[in-house]
C-alpha atoms as a PDB file:
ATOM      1  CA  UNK A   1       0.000   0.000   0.000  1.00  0.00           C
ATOM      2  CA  UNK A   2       1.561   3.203  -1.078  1.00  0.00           C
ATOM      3  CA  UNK A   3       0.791   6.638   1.582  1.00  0.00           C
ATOM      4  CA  UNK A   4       0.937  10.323   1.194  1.00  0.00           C
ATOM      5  CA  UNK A   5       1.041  12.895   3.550  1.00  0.00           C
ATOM      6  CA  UNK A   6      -1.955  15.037   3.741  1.00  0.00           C
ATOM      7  CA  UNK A   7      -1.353  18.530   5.290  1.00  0.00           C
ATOM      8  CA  UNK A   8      -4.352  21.549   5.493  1.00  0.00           C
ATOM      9  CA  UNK A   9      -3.584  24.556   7.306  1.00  0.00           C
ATOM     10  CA  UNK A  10      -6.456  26.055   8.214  1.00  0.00           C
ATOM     11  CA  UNK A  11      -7.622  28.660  10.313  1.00  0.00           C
ATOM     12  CA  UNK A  12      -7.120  27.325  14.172  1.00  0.00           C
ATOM     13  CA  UNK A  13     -11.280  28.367  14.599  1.00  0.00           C
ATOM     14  CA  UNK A  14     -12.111  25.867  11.654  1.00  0.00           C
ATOM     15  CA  UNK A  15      -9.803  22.665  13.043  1.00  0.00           C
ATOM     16  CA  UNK A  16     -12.684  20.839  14.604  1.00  0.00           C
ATOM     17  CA  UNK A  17     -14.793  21.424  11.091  1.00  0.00           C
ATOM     18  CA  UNK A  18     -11.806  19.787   9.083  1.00  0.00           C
ATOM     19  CA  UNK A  19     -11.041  17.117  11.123  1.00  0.00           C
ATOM     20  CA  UNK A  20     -14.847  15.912  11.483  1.00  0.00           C
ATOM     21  CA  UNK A  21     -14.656  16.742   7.200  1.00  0.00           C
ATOM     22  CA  UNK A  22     -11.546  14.442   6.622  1.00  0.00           C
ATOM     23  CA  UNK A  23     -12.525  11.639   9.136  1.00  0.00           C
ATOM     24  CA  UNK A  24     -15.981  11.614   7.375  1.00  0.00           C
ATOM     25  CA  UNK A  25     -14.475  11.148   4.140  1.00  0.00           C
ATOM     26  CA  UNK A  26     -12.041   8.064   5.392  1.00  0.00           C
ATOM     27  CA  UNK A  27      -9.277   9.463   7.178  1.00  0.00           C
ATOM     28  CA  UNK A  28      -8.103   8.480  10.477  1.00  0.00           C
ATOM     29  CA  UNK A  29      -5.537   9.591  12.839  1.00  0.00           C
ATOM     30  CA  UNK A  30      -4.409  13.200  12.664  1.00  0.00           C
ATOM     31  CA  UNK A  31      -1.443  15.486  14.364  1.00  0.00           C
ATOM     32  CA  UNK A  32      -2.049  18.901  14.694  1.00  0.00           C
ATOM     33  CA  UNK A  33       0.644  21.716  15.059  1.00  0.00           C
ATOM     34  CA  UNK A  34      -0.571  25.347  15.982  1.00  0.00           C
ATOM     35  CA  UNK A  35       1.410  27.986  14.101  1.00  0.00           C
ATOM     36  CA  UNK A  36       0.332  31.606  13.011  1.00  0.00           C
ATOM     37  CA  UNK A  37      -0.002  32.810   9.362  1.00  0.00           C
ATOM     38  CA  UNK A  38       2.836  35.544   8.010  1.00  0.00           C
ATOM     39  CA  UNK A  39       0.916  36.424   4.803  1.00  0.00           C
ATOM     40  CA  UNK A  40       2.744  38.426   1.656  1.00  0.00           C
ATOM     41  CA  UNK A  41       0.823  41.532   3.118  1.00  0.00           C
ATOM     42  CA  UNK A  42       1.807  43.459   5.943  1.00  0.00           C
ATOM     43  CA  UNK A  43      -0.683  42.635   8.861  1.00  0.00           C
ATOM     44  CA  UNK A  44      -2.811  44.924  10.420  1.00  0.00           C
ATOM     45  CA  UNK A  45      -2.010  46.932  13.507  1.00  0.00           C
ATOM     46  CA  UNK A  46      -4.395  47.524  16.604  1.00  0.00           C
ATOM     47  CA  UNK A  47      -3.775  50.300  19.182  1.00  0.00           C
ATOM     48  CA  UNK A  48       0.069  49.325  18.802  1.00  0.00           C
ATOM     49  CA  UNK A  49      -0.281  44.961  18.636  1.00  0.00           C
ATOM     50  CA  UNK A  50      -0.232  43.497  15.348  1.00  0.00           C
ATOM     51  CA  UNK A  51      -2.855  40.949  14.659  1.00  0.00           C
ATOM     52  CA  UNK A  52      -1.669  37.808  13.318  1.00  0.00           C
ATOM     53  CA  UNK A  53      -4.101  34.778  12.207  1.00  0.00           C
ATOM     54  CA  UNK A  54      -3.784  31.611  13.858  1.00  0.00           C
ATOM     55  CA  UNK A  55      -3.911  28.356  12.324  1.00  0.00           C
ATOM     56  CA  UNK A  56      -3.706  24.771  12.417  1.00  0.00           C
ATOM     57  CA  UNK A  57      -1.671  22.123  10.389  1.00  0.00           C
ATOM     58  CA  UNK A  58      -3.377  18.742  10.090  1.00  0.00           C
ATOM     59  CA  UNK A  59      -1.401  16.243   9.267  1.00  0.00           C
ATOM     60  CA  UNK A  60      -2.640  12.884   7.744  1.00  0.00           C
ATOM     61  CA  UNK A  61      -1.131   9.965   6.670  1.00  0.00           C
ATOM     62  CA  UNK A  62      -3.004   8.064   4.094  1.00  0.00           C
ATOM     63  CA  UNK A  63      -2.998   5.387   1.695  1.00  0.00           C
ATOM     64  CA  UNK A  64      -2.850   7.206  -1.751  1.00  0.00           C
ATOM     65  CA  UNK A  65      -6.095   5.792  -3.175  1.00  0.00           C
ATOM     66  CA  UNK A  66      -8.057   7.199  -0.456  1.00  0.00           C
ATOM     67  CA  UNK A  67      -6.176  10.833  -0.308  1.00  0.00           C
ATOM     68  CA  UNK A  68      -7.581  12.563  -3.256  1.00  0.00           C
ATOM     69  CA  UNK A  69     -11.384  11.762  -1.811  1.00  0.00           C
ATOM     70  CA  UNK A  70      -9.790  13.705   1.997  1.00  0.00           C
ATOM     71  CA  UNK A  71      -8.366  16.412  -0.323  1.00  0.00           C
ATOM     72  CA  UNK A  72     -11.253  17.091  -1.867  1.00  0.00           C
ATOM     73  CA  UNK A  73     -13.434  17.122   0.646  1.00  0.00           C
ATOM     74  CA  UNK A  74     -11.787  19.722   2.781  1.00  0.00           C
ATOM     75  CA  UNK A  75     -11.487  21.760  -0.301  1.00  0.00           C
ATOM     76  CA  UNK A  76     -14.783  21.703  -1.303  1.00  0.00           C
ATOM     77  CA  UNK A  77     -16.195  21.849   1.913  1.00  0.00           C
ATOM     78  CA  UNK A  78     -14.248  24.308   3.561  1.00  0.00           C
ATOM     79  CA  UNK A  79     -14.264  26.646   0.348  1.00  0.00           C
ATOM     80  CA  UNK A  80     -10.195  27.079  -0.079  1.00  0.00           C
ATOM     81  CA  UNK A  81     -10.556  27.526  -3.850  1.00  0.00           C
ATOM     82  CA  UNK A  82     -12.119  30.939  -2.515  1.00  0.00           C
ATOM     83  CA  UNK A  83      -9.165  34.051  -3.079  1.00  0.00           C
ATOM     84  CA  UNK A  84     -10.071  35.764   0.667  1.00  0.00           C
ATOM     85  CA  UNK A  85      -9.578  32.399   2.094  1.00  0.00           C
ATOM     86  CA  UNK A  86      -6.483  31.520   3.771  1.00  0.00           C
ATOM     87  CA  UNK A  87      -6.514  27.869   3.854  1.00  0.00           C
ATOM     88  CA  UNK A  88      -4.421  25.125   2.120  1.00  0.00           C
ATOM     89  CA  UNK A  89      -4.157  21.534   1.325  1.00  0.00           C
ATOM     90  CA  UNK A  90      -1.684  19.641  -0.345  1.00  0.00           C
ATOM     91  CA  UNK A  91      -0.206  15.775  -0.606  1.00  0.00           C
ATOM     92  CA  UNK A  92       3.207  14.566  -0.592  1.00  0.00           C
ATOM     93  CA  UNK A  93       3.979  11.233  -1.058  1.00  0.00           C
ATOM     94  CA  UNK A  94       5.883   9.142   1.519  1.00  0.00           C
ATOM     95  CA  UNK A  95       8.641   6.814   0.457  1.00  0.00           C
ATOM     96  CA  UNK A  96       8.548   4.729   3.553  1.00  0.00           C
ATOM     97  CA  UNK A  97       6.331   4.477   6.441  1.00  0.00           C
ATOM     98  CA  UNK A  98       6.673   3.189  10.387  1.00  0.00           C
ATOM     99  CA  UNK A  99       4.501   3.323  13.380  1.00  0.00           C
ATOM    100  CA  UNK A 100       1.356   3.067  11.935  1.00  0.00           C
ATOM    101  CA  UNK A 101      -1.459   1.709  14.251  1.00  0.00           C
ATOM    102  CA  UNK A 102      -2.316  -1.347  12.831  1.00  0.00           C
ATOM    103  CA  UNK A 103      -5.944  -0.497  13.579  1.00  0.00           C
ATOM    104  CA  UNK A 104      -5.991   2.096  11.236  1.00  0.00           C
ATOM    105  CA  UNK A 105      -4.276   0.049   8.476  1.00  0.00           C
ATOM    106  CA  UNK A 106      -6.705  -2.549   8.706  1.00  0.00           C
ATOM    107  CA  UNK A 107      -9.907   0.438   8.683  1.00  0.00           C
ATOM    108  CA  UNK A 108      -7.608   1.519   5.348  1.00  0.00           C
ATOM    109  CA  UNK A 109      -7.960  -1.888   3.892  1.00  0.00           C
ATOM    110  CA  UNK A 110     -11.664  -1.920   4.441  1.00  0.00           C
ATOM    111  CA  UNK A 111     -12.330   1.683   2.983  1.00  0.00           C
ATOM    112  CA  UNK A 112     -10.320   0.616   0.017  1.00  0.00           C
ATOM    113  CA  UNK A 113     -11.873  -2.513  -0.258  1.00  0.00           C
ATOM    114  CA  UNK A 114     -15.350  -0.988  -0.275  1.00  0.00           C
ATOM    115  CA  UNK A 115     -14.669   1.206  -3.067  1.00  0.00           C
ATOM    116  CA  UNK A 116     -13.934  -1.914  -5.430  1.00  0.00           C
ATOM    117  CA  UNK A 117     -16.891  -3.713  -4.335  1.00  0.00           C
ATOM    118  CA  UNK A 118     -18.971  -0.196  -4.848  1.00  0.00           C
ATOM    119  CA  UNK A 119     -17.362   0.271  -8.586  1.00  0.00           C
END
């Protein structure tokens, strides 16, 4: 079974929103990291503080088949095709892979399976 990494950074106020999206659409596990978004525009200033956005990184790990349905999902559903949105997904794909919870392989092999016996 070949994996990808999945990664959306999304706004930190969305993260429960896109991890209920991605588990819906057959992912499983997830590690988040909390960062802050440095845009190409200076950011706005308030009484003195500068306002920065926070955000989220999800990070999946996925068999490839199943990634593209996750991807699109969140971008669909959270609207990240949209220009004032600040959200982004993307795939890489992993060469090798340890530590996975041999739970989630085995819910892998079943969403997997059920697309071939839906098709």
């Amino acid at each position: 079974m070949k994996f990808v990494a999945l990664i959306a950074i999304i706004p930190q106020e969305r993260e429960e929103e896109g991890i209920s999206l991605a588990k819906e659409a057959g992912a499983g596990a997830v590690t988040i990291v909390k960062g802050r978004n440095l845009g190409l525009e200076e950011k706005k200033i308030f009484f003195g503080l500068t306002l920065e956005e926070s955000v989220s990184l999800l990070l999946f790990v996925l068999p490839r088949r199943l990634s593209m349905r996750v991807l699109k999902t969140l971008v669909d559903a959270m609207d990240m095709q949209n220009e004032e949105n600040s959200s982004l997904a993307f795939t890489v794909p992993l060469g090798h892979v340890a530590g996975l919870n041999i739970q989630e392989l085995h819910k892998f092999e079943e969403e997997i399976k059920g697309e071939f016996d839906a098709g």
